[in-house]
N, C-alpha and C. Protein backbone atom coordinates (compact mmCIF):
# COMPACT_ATOMS: atom_id res chain seq x y z
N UNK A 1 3.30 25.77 4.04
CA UNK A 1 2.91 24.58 3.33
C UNK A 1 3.56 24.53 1.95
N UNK A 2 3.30 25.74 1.06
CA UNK A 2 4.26 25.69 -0.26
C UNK A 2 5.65 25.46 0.01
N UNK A 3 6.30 25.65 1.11
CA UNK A 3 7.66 25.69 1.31
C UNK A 3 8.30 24.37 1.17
N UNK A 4 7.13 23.41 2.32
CA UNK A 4 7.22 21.67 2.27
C UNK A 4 7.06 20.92 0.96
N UNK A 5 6.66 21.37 -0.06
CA UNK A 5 6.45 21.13 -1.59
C UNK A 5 7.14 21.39 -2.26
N UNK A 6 8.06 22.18 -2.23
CA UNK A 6 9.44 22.37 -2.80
C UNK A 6 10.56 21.87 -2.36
N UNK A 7 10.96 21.12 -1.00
CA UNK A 7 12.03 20.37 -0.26
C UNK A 7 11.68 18.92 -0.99
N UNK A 8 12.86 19.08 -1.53
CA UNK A 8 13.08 17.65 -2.53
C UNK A 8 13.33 16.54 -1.52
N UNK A 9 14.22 16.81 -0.39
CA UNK A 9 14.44 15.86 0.46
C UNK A 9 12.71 15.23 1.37
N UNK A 10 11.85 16.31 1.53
CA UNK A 10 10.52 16.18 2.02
C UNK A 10 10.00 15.32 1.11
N UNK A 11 9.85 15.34 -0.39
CA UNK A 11 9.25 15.06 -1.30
C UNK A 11 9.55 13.43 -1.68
N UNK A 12 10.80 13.16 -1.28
CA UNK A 12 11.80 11.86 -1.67
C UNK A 12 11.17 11.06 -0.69
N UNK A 13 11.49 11.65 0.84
CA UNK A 13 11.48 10.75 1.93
C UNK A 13 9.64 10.30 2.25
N UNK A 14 8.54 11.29 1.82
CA UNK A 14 7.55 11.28 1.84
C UNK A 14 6.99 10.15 1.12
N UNK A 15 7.60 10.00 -0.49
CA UNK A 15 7.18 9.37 -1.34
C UNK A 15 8.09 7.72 -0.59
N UNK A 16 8.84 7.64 -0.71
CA UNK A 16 9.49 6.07 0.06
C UNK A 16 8.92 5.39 1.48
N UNK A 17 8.18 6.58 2.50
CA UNK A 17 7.66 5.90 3.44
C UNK A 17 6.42 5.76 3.17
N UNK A 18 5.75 6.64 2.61
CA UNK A 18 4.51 6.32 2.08
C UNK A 18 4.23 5.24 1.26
N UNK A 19 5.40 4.74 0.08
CA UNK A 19 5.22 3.72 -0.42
C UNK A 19 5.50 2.47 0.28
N UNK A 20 6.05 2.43 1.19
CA UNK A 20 6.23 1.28 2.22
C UNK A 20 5.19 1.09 2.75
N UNK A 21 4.92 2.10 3.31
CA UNK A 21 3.47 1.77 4.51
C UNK A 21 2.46 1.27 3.52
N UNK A 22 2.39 1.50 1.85
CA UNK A 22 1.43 1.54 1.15
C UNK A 22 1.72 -0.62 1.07
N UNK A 23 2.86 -0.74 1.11
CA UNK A 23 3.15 -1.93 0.12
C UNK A 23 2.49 -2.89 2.18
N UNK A 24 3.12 -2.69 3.40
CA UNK A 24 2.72 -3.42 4.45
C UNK A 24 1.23 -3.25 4.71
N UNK A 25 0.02 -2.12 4.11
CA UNK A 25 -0.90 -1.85 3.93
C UNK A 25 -1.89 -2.83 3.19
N UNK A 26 -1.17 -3.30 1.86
CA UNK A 26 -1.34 -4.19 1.50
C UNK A 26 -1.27 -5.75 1.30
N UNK A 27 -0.30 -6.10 1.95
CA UNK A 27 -0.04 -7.62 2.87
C UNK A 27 -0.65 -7.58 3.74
N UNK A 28 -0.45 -6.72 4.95
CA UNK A 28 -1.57 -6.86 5.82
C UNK A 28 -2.89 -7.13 5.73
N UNK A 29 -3.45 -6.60 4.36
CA UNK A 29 -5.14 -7.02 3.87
C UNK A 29 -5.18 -7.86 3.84
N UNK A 30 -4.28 -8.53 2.65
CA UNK A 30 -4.04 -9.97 1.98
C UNK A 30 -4.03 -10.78 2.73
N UNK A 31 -3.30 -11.15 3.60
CA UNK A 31 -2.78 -11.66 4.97
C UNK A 31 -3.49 -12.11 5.95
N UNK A 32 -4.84 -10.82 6.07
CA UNK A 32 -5.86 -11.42 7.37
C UNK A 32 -4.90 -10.65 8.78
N UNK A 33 -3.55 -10.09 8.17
CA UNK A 33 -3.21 -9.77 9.69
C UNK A 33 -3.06 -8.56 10.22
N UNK A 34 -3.36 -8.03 11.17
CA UNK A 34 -3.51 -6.53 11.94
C UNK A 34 -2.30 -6.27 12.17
N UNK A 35 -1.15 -6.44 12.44
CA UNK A 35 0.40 -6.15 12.77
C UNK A 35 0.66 -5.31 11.85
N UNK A 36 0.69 -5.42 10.52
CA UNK A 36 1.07 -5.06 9.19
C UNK A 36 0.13 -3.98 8.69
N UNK A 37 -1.02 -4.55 9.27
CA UNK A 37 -2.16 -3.43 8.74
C UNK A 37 -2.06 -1.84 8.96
N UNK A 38 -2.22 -2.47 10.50
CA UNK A 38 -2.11 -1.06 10.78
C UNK A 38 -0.77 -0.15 10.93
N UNK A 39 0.25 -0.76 11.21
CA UNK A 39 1.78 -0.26 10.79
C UNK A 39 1.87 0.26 9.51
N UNK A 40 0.91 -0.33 8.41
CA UNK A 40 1.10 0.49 7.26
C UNK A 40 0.26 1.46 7.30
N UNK A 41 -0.77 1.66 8.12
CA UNK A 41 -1.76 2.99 7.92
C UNK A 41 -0.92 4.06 8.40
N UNK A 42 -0.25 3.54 9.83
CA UNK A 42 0.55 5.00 10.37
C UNK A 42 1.78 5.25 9.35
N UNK A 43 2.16 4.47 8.95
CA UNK A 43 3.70 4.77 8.10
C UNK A 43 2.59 5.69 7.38
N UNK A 44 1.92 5.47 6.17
CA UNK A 44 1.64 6.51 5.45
C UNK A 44 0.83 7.77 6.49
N UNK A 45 0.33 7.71 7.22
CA UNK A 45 0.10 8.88 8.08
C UNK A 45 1.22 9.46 8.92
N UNK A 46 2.38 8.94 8.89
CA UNK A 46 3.54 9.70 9.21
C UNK A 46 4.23 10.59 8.11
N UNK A 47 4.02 9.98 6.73
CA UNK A 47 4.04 10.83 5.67
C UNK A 47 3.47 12.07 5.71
N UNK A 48 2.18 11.77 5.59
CA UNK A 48 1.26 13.47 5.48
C UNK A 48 1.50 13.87 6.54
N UNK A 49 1.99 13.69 7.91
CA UNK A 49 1.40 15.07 9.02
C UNK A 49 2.85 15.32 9.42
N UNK A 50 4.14 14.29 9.27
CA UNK A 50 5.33 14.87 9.70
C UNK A 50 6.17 15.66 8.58
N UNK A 51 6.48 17.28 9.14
CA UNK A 51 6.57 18.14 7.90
C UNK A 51 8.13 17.99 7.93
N UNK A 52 9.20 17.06 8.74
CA UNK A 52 10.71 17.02 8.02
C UNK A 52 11.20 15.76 7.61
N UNK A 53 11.99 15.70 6.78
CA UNK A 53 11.82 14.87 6.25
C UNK A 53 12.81 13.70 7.32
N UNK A 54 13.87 14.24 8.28
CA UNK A 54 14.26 13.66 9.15
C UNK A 54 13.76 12.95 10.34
N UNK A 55 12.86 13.81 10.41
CA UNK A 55 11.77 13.26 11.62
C UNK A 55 11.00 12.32 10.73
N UNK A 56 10.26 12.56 9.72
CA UNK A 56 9.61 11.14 9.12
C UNK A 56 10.88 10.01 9.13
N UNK A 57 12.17 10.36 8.82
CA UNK A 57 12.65 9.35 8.23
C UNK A 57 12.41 8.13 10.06
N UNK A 58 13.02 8.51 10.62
CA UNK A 58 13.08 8.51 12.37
C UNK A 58 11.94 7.62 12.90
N UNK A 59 10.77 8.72 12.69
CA UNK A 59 9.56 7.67 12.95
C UNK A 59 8.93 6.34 12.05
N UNK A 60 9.51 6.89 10.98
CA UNK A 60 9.08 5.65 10.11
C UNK A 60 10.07 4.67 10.42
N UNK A 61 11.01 5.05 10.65
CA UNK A 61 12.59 3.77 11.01
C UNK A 61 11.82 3.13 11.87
N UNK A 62 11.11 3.69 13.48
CA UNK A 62 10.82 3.09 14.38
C UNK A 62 9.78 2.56 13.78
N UNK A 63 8.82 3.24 13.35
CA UNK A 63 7.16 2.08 13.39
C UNK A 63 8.14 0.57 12.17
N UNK A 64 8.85 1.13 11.81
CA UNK A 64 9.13 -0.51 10.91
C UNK A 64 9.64 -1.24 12.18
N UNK A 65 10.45 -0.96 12.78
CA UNK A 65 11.10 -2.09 13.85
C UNK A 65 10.00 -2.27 14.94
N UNK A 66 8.91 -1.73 15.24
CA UNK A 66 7.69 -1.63 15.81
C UNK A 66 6.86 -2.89 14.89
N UNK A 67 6.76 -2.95 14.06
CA UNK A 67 6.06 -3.91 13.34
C UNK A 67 6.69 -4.80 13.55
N UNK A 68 7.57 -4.86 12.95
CA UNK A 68 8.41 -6.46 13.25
C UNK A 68 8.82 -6.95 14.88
N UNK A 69 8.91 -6.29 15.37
CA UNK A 69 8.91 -6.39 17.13
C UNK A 69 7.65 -7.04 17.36
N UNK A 70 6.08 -6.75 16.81
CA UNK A 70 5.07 -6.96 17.38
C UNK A 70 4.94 -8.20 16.32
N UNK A 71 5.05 -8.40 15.14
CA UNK A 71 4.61 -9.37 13.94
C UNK A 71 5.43 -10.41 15.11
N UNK A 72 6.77 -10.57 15.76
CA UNK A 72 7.25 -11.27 16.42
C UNK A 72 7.19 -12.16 17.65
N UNK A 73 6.08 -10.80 18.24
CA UNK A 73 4.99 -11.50 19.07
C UNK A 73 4.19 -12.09 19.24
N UNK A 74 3.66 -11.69 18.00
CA UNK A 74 1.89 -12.34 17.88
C UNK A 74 2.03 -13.78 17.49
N UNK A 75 3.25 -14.03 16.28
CA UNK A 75 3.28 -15.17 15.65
C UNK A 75 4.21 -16.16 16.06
């Protein structure tokens, strides 16, 4: 765990998807809409539990094109 706290690349990529998921977290409230909502809960829960920063980058790439795939559907 101390090891993941010192990888600057962990620390960078953590802080940018987390702030994404944080910012679709928050439109989604605003919004009234579930697409966004919850795409931003997992983006930031792909932050805390995925420990590289490649694999976050990866899954977070997908849940964004996952959101917009589904925001595409619904509306």
């Amino acid at each position: 765990m101390s090891n993941m706290l010192s990888d600057t690349n962990y620390l960078l990529a953590s802080l940018v998807w987390g702030g994404i998921g944080s910012g679709f977290l928050i439109y989604g409230w605003k919004q009234k809409s579930a697409v966004p909502l919850a795409g931003g809960v997992l983006l930031i829960a792909v932050s805390y539990f995925v420990t590289s920063a490649l694999y976050m980058s990866l899954a977070s790439l997908a849940l964004i094109y996952g959101i917009y795939w589904f925001s595409q559907r619904a509306g």
